[in-house]
Protein backbone atom coordinates (compact mmCIF):
# COMPACT_ATOMS: atom_id res chain seq x y z
CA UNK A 1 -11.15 0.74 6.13
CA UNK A 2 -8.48 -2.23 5.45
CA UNK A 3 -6.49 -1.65 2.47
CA UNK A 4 -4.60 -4.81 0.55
CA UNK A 5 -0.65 -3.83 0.18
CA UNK A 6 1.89 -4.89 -1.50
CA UNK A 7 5.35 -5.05 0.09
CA UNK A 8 8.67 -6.12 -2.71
CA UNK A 9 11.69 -6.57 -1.83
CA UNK A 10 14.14 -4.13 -3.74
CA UNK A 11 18.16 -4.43 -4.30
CA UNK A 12 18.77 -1.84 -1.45
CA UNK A 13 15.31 -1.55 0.50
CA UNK A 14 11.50 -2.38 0.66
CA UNK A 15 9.13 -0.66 -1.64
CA UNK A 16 4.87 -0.69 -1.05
CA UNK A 17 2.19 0.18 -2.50
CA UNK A 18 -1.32 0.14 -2.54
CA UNK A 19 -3.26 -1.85 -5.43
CA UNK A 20 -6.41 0.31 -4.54
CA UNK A 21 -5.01 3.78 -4.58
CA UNK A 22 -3.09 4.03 -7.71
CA UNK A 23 0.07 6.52 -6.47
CA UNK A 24 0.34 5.64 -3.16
CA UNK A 25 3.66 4.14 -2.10
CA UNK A 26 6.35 4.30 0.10
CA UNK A 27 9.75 2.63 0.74
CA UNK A 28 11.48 1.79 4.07
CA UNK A 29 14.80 -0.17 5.17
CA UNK A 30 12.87 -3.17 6.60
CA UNK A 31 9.45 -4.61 5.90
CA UNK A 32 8.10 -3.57 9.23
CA UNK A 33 9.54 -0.13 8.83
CA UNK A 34 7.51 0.01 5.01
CA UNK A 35 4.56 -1.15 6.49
CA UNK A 36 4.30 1.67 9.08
CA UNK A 37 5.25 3.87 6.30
CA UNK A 38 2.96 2.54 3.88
CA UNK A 39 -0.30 3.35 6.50
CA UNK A 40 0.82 6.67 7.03
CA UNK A 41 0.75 6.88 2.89
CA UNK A 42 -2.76 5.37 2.88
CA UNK A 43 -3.86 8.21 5.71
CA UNK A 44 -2.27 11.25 3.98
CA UNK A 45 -3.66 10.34 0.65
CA UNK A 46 -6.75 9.74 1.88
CA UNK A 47 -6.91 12.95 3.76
CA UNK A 48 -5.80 14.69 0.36
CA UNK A 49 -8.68 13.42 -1.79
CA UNK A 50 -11.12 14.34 1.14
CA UNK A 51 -9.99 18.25 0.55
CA UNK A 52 -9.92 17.99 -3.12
CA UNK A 53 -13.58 16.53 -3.12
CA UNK A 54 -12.18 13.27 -4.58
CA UNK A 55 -14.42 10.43 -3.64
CA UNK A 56 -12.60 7.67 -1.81
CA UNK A 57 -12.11 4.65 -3.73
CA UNK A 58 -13.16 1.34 -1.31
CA UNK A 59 -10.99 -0.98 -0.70
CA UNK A 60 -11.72 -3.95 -3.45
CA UNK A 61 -8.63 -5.82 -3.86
CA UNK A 62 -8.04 -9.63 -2.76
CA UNK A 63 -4.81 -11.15 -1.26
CA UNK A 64 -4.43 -15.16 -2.00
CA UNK A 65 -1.84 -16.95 -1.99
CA UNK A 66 -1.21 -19.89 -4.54
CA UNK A 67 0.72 -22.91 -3.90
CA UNK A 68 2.79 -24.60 -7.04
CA UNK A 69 5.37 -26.99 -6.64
CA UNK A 70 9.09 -26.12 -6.26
């Protein structure tokens, strides 16, 4: 499955999350460090609804961008 994230620069660090799986977040030092972090998120909270007989949610969100002038 491909899950849309969302990576924001914080005062002190990197925060993610995942539009699609309401809770699911993680933080990291550098963007490529929160992205790593963020999958292994995605994987352990998928792997928790699986044993609580949660259904898994499908990925349904949409990245654009949007150009506007400056």
């Amino acid at each position: 499955m491909r899950y849309a994230i969302v990576i924001e620069k914080a005062p002190s660090n990197y925060a993610a999350y995942v539009p699609d799986l309401p809770g699911c977040i993680a933080t990291g030092a550098t963007v490529a460090e929160t992205e790593s972090l963020i999958r292994e998120a995605i994987e352990f909270h998928l792997e928790g609804l699986k044993e609580d007989g949660l259904p898994i949610p499908p990925p349904s969100s949409q990245v654009e961008y949007v150009d506007v002038p400056a």
